[in-house]
Protein backbone atom coordinates (compact mmCIF):
# COMPACT_ATOMS: atom_id res chain seq x y z
CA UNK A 1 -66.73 39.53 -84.37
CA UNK A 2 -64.27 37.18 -83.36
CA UNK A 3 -60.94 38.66 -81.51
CA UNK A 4 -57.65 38.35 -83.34
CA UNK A 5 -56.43 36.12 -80.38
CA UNK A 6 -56.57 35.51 -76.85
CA UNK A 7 -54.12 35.56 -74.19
CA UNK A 8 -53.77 32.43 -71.48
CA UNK A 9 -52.15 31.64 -68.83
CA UNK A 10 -49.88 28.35 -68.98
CA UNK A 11 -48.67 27.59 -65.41
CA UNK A 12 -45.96 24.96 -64.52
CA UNK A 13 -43.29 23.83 -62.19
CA UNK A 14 -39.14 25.03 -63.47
CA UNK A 15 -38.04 21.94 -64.05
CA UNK A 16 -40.84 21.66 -66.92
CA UNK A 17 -40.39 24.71 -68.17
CA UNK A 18 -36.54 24.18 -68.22
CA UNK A 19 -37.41 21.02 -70.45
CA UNK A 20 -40.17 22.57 -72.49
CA UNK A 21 -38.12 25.78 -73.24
CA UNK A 22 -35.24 23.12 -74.43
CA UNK A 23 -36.44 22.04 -76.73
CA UNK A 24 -36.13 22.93 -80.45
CA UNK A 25 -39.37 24.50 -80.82
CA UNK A 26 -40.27 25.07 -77.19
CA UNK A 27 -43.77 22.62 -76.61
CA UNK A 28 -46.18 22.64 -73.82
CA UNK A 29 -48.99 20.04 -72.50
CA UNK A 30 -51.69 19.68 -70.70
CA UNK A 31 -53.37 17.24 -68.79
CA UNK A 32 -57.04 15.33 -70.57
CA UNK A 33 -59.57 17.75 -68.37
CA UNK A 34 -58.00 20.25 -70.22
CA UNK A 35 -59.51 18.99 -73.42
CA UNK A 36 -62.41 22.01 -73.72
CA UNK A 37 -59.72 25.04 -73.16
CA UNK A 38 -57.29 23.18 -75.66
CA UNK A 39 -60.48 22.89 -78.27
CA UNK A 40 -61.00 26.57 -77.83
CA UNK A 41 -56.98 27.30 -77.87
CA UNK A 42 -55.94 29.03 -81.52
CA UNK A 43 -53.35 29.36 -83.99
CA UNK A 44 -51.70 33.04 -82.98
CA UNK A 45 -52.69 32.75 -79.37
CA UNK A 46 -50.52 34.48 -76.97
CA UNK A 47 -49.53 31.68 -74.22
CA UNK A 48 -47.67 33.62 -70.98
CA UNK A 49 -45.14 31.39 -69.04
CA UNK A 50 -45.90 31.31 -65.20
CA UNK A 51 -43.46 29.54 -62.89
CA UNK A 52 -45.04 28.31 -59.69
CA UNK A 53 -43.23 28.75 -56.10
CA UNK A 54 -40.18 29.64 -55.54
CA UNK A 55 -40.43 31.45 -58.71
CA UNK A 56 -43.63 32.45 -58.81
CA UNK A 57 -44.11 34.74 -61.87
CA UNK A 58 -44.13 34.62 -65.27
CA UNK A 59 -40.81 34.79 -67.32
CA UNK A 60 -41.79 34.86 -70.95
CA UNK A 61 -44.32 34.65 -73.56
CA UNK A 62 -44.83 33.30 -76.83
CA UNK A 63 -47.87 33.25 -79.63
CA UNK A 64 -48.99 29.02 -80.17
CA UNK A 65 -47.53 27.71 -83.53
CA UNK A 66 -49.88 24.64 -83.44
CA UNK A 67 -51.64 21.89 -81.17
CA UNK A 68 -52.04 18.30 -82.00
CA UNK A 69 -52.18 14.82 -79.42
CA UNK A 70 -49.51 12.98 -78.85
CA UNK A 71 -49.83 9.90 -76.40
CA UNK A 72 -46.52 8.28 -77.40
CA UNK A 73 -43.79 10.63 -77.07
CA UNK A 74 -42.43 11.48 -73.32
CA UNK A 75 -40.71 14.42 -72.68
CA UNK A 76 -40.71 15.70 -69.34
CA UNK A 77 -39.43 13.75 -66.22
CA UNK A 78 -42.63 13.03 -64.88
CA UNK A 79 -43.35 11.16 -68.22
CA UNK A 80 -40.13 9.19 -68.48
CA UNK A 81 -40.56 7.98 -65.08
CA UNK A 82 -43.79 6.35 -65.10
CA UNK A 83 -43.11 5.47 -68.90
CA UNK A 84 -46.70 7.23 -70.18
CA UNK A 85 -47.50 10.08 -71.11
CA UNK A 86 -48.94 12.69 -68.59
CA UNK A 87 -49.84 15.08 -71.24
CA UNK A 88 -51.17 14.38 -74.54
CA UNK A 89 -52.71 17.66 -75.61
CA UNK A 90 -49.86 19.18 -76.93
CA UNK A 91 -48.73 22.69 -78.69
CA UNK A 92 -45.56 24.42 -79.89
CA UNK A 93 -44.63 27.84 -78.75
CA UNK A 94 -42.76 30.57 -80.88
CA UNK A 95 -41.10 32.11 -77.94
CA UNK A 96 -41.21 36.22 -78.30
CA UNK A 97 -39.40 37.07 -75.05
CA UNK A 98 -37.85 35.13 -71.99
CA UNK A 99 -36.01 36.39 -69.20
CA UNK A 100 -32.64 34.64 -69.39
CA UNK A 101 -32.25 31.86 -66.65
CA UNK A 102 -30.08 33.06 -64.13
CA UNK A 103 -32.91 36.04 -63.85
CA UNK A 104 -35.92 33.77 -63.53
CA UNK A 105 -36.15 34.05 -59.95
CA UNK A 106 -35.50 38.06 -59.29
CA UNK A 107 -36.63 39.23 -62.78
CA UNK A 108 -39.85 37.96 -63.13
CA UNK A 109 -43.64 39.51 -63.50
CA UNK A 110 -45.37 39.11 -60.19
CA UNK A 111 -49.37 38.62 -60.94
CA UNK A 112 -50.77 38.05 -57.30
CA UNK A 113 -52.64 41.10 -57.59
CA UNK A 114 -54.73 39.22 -60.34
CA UNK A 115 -56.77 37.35 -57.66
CA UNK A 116 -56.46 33.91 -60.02
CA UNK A 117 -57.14 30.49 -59.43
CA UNK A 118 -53.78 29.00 -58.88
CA UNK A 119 -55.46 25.31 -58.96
CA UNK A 120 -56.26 25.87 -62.37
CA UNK A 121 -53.01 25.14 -64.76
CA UNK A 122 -54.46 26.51 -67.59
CA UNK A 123 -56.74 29.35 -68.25
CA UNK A 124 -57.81 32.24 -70.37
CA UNK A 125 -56.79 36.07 -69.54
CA UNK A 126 -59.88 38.70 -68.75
CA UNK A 127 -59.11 41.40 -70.97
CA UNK A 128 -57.90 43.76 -68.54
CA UNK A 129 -55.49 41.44 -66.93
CA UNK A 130 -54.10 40.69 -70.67
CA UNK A 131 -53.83 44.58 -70.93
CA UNK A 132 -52.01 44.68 -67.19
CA UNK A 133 -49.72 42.59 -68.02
CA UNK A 134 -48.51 43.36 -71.24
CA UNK A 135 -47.98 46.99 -69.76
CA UNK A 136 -45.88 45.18 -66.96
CA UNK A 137 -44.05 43.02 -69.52
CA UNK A 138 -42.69 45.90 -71.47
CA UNK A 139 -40.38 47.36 -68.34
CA UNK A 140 -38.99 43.70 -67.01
CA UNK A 141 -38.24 42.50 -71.17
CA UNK A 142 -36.38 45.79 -71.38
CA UNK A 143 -38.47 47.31 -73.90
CA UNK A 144 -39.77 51.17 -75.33
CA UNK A 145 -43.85 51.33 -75.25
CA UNK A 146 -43.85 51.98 -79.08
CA UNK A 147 -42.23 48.63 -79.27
CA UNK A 148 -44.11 45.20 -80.13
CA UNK A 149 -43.16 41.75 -78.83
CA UNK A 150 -41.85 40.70 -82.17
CA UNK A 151 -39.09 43.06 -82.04
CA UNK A 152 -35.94 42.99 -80.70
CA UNK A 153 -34.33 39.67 -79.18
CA UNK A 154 -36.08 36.68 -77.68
CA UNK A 155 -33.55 35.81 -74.55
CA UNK A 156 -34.10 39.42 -72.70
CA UNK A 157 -32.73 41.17 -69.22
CA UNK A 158 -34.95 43.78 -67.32
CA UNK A 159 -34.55 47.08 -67.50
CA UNK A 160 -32.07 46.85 -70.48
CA UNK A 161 -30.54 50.01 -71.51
CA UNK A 162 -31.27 51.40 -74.87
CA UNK A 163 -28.21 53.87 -75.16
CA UNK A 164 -26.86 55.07 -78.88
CA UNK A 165 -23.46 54.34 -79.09
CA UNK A 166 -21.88 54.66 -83.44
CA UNK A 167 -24.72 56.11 -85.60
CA UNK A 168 -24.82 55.51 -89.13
CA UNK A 169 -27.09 57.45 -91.65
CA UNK A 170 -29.72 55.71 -94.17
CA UNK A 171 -31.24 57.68 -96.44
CA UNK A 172 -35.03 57.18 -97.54
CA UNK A 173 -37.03 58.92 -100.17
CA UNK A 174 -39.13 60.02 -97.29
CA UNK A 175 -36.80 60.65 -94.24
CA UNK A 176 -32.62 60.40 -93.11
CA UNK A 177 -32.90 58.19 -89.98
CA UNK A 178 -30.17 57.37 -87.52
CA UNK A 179 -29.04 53.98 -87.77
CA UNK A 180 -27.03 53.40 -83.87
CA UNK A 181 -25.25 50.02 -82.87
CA UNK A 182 -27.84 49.29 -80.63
CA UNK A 183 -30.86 49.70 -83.39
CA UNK A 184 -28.81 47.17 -85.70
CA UNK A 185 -28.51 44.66 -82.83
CA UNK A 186 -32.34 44.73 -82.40
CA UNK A 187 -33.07 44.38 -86.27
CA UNK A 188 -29.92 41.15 -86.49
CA UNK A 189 -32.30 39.93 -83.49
CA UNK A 190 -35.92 40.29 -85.10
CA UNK A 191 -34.70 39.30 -88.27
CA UNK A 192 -33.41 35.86 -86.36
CA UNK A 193 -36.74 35.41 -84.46
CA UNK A 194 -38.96 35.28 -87.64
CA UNK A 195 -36.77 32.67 -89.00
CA UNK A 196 -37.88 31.46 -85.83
CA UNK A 197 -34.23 31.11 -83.79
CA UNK A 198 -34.01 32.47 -79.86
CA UNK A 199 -31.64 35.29 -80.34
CA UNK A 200 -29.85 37.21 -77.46
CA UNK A 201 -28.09 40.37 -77.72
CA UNK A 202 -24.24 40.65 -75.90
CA UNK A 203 -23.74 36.82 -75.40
CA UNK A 204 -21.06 37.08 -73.12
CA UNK A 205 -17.99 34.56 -74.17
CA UNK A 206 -14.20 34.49 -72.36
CA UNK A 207 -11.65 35.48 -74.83
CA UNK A 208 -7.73 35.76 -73.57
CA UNK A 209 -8.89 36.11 -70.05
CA UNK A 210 -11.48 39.05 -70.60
CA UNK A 211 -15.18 38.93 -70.47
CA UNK A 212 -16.18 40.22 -74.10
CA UNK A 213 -19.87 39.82 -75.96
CA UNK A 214 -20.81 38.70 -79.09
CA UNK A 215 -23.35 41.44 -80.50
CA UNK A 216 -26.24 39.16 -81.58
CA UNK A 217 -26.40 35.51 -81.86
CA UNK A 218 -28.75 33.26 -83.16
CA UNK A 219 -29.55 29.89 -81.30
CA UNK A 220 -31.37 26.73 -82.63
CA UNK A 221 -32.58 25.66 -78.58
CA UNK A 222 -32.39 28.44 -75.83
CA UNK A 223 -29.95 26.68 -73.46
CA UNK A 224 -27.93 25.84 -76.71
CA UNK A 225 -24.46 27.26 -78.67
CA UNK A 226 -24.92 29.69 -80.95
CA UNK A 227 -26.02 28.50 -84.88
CA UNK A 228 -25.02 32.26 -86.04
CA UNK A 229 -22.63 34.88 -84.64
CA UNK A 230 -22.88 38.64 -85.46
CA UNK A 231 -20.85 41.50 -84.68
CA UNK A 232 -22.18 45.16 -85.62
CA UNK A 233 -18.84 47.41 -86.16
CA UNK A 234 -19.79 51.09 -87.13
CA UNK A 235 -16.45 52.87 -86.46
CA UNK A 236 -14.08 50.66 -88.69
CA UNK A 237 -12.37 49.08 -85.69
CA UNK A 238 -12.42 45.89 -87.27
CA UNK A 239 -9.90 43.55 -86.14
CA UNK A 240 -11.41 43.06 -82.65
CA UNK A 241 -14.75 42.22 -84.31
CA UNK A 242 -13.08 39.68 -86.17
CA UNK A 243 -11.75 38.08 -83.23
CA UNK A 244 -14.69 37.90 -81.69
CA UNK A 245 -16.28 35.92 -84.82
CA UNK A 246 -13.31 33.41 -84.78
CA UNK A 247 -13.73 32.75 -81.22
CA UNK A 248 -17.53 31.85 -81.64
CA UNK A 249 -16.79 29.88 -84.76
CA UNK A 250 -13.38 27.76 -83.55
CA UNK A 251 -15.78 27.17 -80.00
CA UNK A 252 -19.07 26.14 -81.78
CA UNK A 253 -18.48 26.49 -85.18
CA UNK A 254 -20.81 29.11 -85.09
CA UNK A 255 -21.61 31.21 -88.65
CA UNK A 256 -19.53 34.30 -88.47
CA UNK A 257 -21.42 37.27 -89.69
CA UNK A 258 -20.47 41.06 -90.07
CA UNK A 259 -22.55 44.35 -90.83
CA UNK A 260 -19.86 47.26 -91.93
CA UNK A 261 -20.42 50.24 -93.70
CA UNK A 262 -19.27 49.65 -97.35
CA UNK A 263 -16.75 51.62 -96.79
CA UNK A 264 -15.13 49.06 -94.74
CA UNK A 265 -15.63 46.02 -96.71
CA UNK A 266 -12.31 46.16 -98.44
CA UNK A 267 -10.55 46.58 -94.60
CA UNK A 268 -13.14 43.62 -93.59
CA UNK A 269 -11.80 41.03 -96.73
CA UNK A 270 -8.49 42.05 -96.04
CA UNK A 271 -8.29 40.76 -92.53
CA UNK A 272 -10.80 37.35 -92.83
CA UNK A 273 -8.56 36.61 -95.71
CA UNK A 274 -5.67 36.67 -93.48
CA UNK A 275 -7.71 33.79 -91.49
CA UNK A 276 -8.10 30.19 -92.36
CA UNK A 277 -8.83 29.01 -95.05
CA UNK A 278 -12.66 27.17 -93.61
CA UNK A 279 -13.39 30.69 -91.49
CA UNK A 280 -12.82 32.80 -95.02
CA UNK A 281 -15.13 30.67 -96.78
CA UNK A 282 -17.62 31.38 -93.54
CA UNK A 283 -17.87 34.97 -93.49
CA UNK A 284 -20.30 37.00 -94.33
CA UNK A 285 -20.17 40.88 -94.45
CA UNK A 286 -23.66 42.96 -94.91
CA UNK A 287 -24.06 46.63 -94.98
CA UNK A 288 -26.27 48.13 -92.53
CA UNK A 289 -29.14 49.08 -95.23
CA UNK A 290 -29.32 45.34 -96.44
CA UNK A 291 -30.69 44.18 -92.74
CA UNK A 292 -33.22 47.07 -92.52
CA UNK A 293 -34.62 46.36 -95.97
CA UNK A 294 -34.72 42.32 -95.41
CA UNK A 295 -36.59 43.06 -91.77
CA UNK A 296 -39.38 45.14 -93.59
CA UNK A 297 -39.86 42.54 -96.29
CA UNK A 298 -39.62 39.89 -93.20
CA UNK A 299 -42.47 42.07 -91.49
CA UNK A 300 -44.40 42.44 -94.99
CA UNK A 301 -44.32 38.71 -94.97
CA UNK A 302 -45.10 38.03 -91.34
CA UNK A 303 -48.02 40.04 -91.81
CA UNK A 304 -49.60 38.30 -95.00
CA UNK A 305 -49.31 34.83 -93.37
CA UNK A 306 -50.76 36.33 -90.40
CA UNK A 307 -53.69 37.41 -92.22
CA UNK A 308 -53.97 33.80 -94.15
CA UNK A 309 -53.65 32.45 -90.93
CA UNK A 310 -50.82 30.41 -91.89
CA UNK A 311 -48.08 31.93 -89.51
């Protein structure tokens, strides 16, 4: 039987992952006497990113969204230099997690145990190295061991704290679950990565002097502004919030988006209508239950494609 996918190794130099990771879907290539590996490369592979010296470890991963041969299109700096293409056999990445940039260096997953071929730019995982490393993955991308790559944000920290802060109640048929700031965070930020945006969870931005964050935002490129701006407020403190939205949409005319309780909503239209006129007409206001209903009909769908192999 053949296995769902397989997991490879994709090693390059900063600089081309820099470029590669800029661009709108992130893209990779590989050099002609890579042409058996890339015939045997498939649709829902999982591709690991490995930075070579001073780096040297791997600071993301992503599953391959397709492959195709390009020998007219130069992207990386090599390529616009000599004018040519370098290489042709090409494939875009849905990125799952990266370490942000400023962490690439002291945040990465050291492999040298692994006894690999470092010549070899490209190459296919054992099984128990795949296994290895996802365990390793988990603690540097900040995440719980029931967790899957899927979930959660895309642009990650190690060791990221998971602490409740504002619960909020949803009731199912079946069970009450607590609903905390930080759960709704991770659901704006899986919701944003199968729509296939890099999301990142308390984007720092510099309002009246102070270092604040933006919950959740949603980005089109990694190294870009933010497309969509989110603020989770569970305790009614609403004005602040606010503030935060109009900052992100005045400085990048990002979306401004808000998840109250309903019981807010009337406090939340009172104050965006006190706004402009264009930032009114911008908001958005969700309760928490509408997010964790669209993410399980997101999964359902994710899941069917998968299966169709059309993902």
């Amino acid at each position: 039987m053949q296995k769902k996918f397989q997991n490879w190794l994709v090693i390059g130099i900063s600089k081309n992952w820099e470029t590669a990771l800029s661009q709108p879907v992130p893209i990779w290539g590989l050099k002609p006497r890579y042409q058996g590996e890339f015939q045997t490369l498939r649709i829902g592979d999982v591709v690991w990113f490995y930075i070579t010296s001073p780096i040297s470890g791997i600071i993301g991963l992503g599953i391959l969204k397709d492959k195709y041969i390009d020998n007219m299109n130069l992207i990386w700096d090599e390529e616009l230099s000599k004018k040519a293409v370098v290489w042709p056999l090409r494939f875009r990445i849905h990125v799952l997690k990266v370490i942000s940039g400023e962490l690439w260096k002291s945040g990465n997953i050291k492999i040298n145990d692994f006894h690999l071929n470092w010549q070899i730019g490209f190459q296919l995982l054992q099984d128990n190295h795949a296994e290895e490393l996802t365990k390793r993955s988990k603690e540097i991308f900040g995440m719980d061991p029931q967790e899957n790559f899927y979930s959660g944000a895309t642009i990650t920290k190690p060791l990221v704290s998971k602490e409740a802060t504002q619960a909020f109640g949803v009731t199912t048929q079946t069970e009450k679950p607590v609903l905390t700031h930080r759960n709704l965070q991770e659901t704006i930020a899986e919701i944003g990565k199968l729509q296939f945006y890099h999301t990142q969870l308390e984007y720092p931005i510099e309002l009246s002097g102070e270092a604040k964050n933006l919950d959740v935002v949603w980005k089109r490129e990694i190294s870009g502004a933010p497309t969509f701006a989110f603020e989770v407020e569970l305790s009614g403190v609403i004005e602040k919030a606010i503030m935060r939205l109009k900052f992100a949409y005045n400085q990048w005319n990002s979306r401004p988006r808000i998840v109250v309780p309903k019981e807010f909503s009337r406090k939340v239209n009172n104050i965006i209508a006190a706004e402009s006129k264009d930032f009114f007409s911008q908001c958005r206001m969700y309760e928490p239950t509408q997010l964790i209903e669209l993410l399980d009909k997101k999964r359902d769908l994710r899941t069917i494609e998968q299966n169709l192999g059309i993902y």
